[in-house]
PDB file of N, CA and C in Angstrom:
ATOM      1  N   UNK A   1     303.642 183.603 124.101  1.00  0.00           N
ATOM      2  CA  UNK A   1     302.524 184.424 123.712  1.00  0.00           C
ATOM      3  C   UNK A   1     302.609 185.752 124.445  1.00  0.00           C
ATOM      4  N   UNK A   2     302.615 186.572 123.316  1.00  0.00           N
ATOM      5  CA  UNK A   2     302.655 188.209 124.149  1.00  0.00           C
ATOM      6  C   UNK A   2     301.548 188.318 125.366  1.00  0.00           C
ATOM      7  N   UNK A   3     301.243 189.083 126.153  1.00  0.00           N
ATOM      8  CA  UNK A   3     300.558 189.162 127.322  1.00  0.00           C
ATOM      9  C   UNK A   3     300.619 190.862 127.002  1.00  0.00           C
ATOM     10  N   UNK A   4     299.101 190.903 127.971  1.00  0.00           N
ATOM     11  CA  UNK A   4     299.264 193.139 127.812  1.00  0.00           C
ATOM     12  C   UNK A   4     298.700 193.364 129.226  1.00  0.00           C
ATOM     13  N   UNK A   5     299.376 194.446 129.501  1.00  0.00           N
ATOM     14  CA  UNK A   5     298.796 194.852 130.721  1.00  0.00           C
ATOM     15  C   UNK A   5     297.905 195.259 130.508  1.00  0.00           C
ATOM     16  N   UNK A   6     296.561 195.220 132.045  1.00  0.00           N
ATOM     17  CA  UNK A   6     295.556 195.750 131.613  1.00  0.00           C
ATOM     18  C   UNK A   6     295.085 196.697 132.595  1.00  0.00           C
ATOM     19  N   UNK A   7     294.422 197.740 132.157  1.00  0.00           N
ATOM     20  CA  UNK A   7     294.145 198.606 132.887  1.00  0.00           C
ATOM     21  C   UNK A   7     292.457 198.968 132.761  1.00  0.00           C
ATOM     22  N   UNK A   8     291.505 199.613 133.838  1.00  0.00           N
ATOM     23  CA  UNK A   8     290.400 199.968 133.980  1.00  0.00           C
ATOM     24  C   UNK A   8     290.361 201.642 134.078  1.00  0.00           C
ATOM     25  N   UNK A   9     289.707 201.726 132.885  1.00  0.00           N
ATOM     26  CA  UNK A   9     289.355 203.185 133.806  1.00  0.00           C
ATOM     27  C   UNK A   9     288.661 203.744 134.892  1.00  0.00           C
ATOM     28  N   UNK A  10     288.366 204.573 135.317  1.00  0.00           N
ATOM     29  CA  UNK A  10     287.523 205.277 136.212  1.00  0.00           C
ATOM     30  C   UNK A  10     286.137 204.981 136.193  1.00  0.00           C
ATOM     31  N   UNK A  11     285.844 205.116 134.299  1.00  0.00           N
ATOM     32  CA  UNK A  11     284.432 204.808 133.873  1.00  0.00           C
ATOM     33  C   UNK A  11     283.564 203.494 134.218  1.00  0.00           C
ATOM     34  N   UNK A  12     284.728 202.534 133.534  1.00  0.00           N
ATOM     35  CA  UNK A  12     284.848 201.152 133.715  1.00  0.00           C
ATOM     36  C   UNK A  12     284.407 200.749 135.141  1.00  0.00           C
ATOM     37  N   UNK A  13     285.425 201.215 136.335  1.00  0.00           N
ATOM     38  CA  UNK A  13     284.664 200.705 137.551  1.00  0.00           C
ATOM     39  C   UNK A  13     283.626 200.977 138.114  1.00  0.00           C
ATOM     40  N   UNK A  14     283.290 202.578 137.295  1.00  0.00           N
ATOM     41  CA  UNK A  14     281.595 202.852 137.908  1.00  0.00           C
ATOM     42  C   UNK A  14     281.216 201.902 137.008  1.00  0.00           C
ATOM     43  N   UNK A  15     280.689 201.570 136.033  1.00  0.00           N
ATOM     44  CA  UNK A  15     280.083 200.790 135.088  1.00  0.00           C
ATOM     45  C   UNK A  15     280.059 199.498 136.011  1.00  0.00           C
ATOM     46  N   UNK A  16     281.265 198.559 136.481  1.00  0.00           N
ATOM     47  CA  UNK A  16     281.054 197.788 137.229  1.00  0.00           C
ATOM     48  C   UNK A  16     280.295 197.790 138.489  1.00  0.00           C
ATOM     49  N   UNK A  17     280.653 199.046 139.213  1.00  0.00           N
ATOM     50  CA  UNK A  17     280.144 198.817 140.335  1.00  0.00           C
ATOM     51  C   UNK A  17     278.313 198.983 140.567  1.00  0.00           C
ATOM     52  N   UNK A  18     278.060 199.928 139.518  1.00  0.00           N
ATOM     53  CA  UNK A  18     276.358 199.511 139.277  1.00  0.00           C
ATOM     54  C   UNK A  18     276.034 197.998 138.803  1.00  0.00           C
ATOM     55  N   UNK A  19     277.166 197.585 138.282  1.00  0.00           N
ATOM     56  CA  UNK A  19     276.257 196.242 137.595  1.00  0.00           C
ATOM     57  C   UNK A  19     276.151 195.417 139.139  1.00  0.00           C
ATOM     58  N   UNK A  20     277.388 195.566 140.082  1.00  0.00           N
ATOM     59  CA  UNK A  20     277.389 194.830 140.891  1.00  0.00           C
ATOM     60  C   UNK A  20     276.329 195.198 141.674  1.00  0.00           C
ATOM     61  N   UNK A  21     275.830 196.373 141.826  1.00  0.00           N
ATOM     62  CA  UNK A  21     274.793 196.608 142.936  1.00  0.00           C
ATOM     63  C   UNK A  21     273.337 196.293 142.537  1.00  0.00           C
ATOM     64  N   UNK A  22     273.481 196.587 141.272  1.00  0.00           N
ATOM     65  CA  UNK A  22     271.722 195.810 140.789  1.00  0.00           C
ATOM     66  C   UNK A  22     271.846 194.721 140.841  1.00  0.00           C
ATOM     67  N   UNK A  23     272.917 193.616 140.971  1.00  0.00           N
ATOM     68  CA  UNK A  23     272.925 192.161 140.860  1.00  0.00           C
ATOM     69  C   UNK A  23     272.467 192.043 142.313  1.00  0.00           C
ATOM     70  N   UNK A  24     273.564 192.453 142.957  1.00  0.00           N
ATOM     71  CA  UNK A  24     273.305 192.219 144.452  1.00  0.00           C
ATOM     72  C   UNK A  24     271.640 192.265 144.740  1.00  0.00           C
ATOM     73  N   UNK A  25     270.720 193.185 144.314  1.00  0.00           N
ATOM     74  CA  UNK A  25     269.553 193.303 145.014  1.00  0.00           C
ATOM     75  C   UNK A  25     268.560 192.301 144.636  1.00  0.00           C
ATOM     76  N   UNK A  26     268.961 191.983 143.443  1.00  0.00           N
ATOM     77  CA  UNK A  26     268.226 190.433 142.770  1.00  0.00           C
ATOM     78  C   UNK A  26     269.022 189.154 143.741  1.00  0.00           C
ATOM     79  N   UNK A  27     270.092 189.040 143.711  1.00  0.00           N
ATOM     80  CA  UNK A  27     270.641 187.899 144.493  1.00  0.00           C
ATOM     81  C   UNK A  27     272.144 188.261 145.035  1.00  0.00           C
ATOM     82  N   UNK A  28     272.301 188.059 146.379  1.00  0.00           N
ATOM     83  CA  UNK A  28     273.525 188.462 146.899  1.00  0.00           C
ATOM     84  C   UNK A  28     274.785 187.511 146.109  1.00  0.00           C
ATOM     85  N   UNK A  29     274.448 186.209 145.585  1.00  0.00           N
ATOM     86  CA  UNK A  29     275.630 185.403 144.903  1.00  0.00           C
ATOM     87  C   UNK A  29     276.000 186.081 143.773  1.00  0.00           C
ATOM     88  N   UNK A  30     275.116 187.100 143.214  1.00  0.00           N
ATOM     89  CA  UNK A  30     275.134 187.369 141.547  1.00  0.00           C
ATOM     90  C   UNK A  30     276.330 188.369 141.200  1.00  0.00           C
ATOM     91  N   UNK A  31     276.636 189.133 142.180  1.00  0.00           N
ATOM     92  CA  UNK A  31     278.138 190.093 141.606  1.00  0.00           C
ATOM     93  C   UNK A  31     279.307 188.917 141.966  1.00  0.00           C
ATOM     94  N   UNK A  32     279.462 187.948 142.700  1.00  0.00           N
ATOM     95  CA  UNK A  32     280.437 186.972 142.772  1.00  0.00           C
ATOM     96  C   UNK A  32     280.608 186.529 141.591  1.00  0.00           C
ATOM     97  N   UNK A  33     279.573 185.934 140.970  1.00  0.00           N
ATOM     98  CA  UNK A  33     279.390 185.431 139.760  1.00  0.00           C
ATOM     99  C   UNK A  33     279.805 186.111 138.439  1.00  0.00           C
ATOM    100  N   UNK A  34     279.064 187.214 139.099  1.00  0.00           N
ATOM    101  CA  UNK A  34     279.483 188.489 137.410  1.00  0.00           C
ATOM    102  C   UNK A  34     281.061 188.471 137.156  1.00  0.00           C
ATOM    103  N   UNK A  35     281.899 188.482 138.535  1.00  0.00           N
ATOM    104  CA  UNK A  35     283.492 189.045 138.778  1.00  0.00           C
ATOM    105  C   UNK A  35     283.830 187.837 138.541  1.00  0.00           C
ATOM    106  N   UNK A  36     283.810 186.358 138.617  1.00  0.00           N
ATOM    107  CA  UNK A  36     284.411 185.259 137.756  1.00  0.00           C
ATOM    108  C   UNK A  36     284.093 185.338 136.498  1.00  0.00           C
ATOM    109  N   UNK A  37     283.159 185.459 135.922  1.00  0.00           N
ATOM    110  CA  UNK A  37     282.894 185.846 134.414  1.00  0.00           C
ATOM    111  C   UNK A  37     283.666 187.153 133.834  1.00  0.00           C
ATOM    112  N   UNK A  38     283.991 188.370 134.630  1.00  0.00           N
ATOM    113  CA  UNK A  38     284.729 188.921 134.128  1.00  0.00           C
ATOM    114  C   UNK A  38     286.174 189.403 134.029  1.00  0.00           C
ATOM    115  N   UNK A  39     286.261 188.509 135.581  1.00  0.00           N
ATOM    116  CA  UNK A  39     287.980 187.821 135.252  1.00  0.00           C
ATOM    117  C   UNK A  39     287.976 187.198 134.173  1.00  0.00           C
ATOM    118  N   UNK A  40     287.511 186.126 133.809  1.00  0.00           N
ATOM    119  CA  UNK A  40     287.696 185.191 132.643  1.00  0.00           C
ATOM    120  C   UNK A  40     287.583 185.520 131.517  1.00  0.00           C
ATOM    121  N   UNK A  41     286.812 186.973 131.003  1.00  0.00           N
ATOM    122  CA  UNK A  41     286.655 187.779 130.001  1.00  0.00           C
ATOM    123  C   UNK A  41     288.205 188.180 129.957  1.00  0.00           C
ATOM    124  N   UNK A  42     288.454 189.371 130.361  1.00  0.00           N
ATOM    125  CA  UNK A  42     289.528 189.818 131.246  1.00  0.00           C
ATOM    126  C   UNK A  42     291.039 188.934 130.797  1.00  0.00           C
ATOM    127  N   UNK A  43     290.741 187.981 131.167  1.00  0.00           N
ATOM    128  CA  UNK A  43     292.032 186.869 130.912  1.00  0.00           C
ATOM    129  C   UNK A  43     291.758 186.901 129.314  1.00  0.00           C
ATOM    130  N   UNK A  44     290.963 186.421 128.781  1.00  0.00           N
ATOM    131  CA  UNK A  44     290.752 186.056 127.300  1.00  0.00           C
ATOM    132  C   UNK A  44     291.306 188.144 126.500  1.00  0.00           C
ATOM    133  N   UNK A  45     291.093 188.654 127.377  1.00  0.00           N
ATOM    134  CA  UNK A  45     291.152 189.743 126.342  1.00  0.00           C
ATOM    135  C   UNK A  45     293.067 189.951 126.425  1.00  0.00           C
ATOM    136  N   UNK A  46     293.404 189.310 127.681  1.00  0.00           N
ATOM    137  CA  UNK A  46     294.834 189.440 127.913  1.00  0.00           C
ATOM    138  C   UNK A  46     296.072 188.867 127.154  1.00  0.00           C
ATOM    139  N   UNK A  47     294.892 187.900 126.701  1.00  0.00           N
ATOM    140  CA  UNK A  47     295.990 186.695 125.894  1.00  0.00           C
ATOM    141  C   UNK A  47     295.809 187.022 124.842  1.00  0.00           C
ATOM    142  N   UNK A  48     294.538 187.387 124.265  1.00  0.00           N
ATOM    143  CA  UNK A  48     294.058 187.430 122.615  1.00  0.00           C
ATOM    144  C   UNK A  48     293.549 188.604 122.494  1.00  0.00           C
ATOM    145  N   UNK A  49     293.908 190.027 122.321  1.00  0.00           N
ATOM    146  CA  UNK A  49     293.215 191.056 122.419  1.00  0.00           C
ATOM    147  C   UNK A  49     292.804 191.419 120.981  1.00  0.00           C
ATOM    148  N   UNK A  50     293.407 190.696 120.149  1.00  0.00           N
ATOM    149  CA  UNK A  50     292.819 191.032 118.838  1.00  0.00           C
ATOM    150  C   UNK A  50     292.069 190.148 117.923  1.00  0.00           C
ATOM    151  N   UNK A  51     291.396 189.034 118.741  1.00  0.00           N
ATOM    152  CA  UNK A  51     290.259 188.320 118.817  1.00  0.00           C
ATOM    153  C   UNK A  51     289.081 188.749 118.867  1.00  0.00           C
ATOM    154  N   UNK A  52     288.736 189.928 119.278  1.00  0.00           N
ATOM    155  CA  UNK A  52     287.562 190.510 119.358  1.00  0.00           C
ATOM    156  C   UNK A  52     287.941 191.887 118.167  1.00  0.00           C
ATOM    157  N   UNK A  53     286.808 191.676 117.305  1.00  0.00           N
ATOM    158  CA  UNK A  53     286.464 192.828 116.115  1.00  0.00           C
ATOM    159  C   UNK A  53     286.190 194.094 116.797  1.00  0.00           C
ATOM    160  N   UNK A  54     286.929 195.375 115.938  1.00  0.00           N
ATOM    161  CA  UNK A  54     286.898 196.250 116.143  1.00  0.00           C
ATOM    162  C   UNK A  54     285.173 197.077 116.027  1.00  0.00           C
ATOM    163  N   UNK A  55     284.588 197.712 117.019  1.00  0.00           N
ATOM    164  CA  UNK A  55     282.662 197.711 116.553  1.00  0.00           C
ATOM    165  C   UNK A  55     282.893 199.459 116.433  1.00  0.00           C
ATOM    166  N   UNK A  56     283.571 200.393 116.607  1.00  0.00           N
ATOM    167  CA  UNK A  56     283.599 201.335 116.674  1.00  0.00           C
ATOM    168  C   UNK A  56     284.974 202.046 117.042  1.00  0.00           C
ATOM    169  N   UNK A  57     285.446 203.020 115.998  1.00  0.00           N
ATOM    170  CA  UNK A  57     286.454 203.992 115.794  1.00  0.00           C
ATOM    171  C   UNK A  57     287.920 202.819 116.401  1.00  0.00           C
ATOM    172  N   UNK A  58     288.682 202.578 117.549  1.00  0.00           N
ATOM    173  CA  UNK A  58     289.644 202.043 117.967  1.00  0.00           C
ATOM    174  C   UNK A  58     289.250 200.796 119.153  1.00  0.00           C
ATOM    175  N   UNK A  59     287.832 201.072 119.333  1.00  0.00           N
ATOM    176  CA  UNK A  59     287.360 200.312 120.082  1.00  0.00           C
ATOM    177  C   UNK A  59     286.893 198.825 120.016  1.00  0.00           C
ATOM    178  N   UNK A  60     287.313 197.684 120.934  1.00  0.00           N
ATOM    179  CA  UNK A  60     287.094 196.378 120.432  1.00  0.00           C
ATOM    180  C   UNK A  60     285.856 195.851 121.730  1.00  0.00           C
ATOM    181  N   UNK A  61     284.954 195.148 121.447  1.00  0.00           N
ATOM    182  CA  UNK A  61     284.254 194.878 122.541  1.00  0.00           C
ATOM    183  C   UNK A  61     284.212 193.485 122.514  1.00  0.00           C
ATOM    184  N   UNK A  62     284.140 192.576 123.934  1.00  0.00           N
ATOM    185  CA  UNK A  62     284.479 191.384 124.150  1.00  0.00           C
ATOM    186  C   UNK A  62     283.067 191.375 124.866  1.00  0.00           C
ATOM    187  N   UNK A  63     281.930 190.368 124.628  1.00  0.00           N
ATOM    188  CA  UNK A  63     280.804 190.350 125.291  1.00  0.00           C
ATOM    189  C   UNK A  63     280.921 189.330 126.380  1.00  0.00           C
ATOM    190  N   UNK A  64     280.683 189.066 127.794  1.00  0.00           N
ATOM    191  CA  UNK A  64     280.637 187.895 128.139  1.00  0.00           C
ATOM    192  C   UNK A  64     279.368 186.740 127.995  1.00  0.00           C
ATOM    193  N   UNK A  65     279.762 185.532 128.372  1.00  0.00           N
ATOM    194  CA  UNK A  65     279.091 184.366 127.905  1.00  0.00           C
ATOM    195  C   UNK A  65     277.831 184.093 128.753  1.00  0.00           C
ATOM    196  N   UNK A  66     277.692 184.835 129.828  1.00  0.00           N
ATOM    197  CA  UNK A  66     276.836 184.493 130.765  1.00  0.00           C
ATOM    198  C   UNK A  66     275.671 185.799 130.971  1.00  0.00           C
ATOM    199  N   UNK A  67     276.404 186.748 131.550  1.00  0.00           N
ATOM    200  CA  UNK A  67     275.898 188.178 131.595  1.00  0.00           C
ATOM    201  C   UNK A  67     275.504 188.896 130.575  1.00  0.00           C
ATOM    202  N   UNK A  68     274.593 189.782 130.519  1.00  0.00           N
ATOM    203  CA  UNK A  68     274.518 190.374 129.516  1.00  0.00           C
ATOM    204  C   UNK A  68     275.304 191.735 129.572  1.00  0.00           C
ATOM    205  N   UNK A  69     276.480 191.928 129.531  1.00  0.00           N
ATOM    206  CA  UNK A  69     277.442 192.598 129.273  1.00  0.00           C
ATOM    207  C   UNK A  69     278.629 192.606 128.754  1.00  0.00           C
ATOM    208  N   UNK A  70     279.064 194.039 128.120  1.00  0.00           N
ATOM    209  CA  UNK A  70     280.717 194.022 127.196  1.00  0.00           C
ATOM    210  C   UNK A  70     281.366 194.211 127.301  1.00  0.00           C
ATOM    211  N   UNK A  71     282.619 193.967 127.014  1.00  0.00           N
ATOM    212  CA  UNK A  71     283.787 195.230 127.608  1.00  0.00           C
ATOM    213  C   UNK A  71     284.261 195.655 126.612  1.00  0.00           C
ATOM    214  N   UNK A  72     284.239 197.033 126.824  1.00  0.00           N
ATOM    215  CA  UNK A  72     284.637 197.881 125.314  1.00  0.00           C
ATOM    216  C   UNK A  72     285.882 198.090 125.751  1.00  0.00           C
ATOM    217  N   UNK A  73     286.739 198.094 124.801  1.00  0.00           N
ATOM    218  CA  UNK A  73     288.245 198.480 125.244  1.00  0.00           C
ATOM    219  C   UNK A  73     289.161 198.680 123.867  1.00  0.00           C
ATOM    220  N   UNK A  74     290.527 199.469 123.898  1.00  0.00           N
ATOM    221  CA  UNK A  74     291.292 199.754 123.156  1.00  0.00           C
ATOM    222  C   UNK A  74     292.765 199.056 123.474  1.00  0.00           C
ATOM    223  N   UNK A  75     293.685 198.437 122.406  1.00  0.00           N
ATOM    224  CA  UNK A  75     294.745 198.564 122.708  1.00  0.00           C
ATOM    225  C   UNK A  75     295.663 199.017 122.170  1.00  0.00           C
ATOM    226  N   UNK A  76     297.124 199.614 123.281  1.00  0.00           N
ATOM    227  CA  UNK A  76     297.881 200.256 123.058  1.00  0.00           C
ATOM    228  C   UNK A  76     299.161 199.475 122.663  1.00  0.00           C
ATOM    229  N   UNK A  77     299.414 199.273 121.418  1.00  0.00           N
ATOM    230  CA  UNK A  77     300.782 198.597 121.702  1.00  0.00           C
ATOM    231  C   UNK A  77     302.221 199.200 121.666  1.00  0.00           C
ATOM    232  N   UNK A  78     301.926 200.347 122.432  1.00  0.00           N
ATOM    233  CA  UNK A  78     303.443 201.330 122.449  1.00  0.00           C
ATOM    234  C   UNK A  78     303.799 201.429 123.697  1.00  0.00           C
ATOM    235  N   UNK A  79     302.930 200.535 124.435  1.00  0.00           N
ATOM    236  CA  UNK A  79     302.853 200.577 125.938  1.00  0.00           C
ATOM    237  C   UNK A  79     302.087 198.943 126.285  1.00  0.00           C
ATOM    238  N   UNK A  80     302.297 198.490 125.279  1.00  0.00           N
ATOM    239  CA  UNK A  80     301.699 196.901 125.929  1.00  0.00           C
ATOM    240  C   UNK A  80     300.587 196.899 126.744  1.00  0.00           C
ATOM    241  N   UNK A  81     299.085 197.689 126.410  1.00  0.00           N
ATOM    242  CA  UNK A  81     298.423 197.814 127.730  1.00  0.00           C
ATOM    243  C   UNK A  81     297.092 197.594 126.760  1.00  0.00           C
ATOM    244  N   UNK A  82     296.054 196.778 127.665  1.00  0.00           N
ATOM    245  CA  UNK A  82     294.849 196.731 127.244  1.00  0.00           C
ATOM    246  C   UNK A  82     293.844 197.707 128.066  1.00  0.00           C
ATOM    247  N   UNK A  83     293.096 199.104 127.674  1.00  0.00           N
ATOM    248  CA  UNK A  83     292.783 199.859 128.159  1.00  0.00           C
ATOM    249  C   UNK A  83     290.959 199.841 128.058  1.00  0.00           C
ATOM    250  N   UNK A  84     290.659 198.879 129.598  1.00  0.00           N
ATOM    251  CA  UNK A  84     289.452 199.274 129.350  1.00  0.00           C
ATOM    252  C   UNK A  84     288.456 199.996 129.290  1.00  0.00           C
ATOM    253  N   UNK A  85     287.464 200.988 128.787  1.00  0.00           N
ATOM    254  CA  UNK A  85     287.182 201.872 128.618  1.00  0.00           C
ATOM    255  C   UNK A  85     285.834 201.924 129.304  1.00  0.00           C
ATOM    256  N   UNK A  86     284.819 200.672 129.063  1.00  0.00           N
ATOM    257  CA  UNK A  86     283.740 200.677 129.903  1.00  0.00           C
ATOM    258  C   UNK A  86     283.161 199.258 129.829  1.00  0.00           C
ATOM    259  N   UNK A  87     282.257 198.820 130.503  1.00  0.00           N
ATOM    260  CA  UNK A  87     281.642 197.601 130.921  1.00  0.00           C
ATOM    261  C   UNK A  87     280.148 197.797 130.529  1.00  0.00           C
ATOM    262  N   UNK A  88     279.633 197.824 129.958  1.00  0.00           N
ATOM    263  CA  UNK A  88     278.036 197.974 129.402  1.00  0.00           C
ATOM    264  C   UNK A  88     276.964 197.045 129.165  1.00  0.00           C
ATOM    265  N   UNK A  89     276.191 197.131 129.780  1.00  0.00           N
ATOM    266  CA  UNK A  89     274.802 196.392 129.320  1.00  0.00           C
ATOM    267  C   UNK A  89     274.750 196.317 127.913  1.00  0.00           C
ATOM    268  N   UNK A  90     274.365 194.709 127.866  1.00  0.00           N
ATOM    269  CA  UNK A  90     274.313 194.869 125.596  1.00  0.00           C
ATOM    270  C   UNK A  90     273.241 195.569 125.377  1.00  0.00           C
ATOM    271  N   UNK A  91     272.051 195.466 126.020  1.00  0.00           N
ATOM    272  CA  UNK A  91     270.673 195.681 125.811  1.00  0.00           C
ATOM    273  C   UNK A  91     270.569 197.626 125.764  1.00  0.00           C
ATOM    274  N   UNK A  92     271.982 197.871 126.158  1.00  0.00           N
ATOM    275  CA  UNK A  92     271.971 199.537 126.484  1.00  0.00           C
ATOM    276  C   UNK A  92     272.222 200.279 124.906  1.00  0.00           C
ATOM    277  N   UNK A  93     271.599 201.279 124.739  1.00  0.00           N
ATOM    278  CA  UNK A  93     271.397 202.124 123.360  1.00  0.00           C
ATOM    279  C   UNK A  93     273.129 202.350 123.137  1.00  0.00           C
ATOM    280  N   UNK A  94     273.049 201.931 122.281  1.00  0.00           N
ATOM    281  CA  UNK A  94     275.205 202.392 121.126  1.00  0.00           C
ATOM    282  C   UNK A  94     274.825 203.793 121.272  1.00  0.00           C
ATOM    283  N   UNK A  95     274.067 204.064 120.990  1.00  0.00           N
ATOM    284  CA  UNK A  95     274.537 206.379 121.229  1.00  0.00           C
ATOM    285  C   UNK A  95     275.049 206.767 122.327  1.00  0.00           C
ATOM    286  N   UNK A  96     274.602 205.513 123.706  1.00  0.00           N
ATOM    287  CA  UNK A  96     274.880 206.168 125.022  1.00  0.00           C
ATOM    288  C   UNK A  96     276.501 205.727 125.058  1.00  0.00           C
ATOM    289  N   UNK A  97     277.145 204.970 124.903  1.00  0.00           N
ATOM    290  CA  UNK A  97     278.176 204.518 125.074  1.00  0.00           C
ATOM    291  C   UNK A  97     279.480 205.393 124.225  1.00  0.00           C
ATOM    292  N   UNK A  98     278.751 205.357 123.145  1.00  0.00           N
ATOM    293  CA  UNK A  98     279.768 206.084 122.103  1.00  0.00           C
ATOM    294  C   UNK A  98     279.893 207.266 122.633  1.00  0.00           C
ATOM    295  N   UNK A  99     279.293 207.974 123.473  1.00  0.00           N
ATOM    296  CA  UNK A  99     279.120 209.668 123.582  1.00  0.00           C
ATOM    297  C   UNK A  99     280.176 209.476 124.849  1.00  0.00           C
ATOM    298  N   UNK A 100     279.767 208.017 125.738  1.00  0.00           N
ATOM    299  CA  UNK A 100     280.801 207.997 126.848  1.00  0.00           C
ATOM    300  C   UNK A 100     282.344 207.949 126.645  1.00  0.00           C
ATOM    301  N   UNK A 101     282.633 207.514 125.413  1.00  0.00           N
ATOM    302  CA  UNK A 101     284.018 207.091 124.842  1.00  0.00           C
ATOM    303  C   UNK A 101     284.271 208.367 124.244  1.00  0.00           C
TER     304      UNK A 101
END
């Protein structure tokens, strides 16, 4: 089974690193938690990246099962790379995201 490298953008880890800090202030276990859920996203998008429907222009979003968040991402296959683009709250307005992409 093909495999893709994967890469985060810049955006992506701010996107993470707020989710991790509002988790943290609700419960210090909760960004531990978020980062096994999104390894495991993460893995699933590695193996099967074209499992998740395309929701906008080149972009595919993989929601996780626990969190309420997505990972929007593109892939490249001229470079074998899964390029994630951002990590988003579902509950967050599609205008804000799209304008970020």
């Amino acid at each position: 089974m093909k495999r893709y490298k994967v890469q985060l953008l810049p955006s992506a880890y701010k996107d993470l690193r707020e989710a991790r800090s509002w988790y943290r202030q609700k419960n210090p276990n909760l960004p531990r938690q978020l980062n096994l859920h999104l390894k495991s996203a993460i893995e699933g998008i590695n193996i099967a990246p074209y499992a998740n429907a395309i929701r906008y222009r080149d972009v595919r979003i993989c929601n996780l099962k626990v969190f309420p968040y997505a990972i929007h991402f593109c892939i490249n296959e001229n470079i074998n790379t899964v390029l994630i683009i951002a990590i988003h709250h579902t509950a967050m307005n599609p205008e804000i995201w799209e304008k970020k992409i």
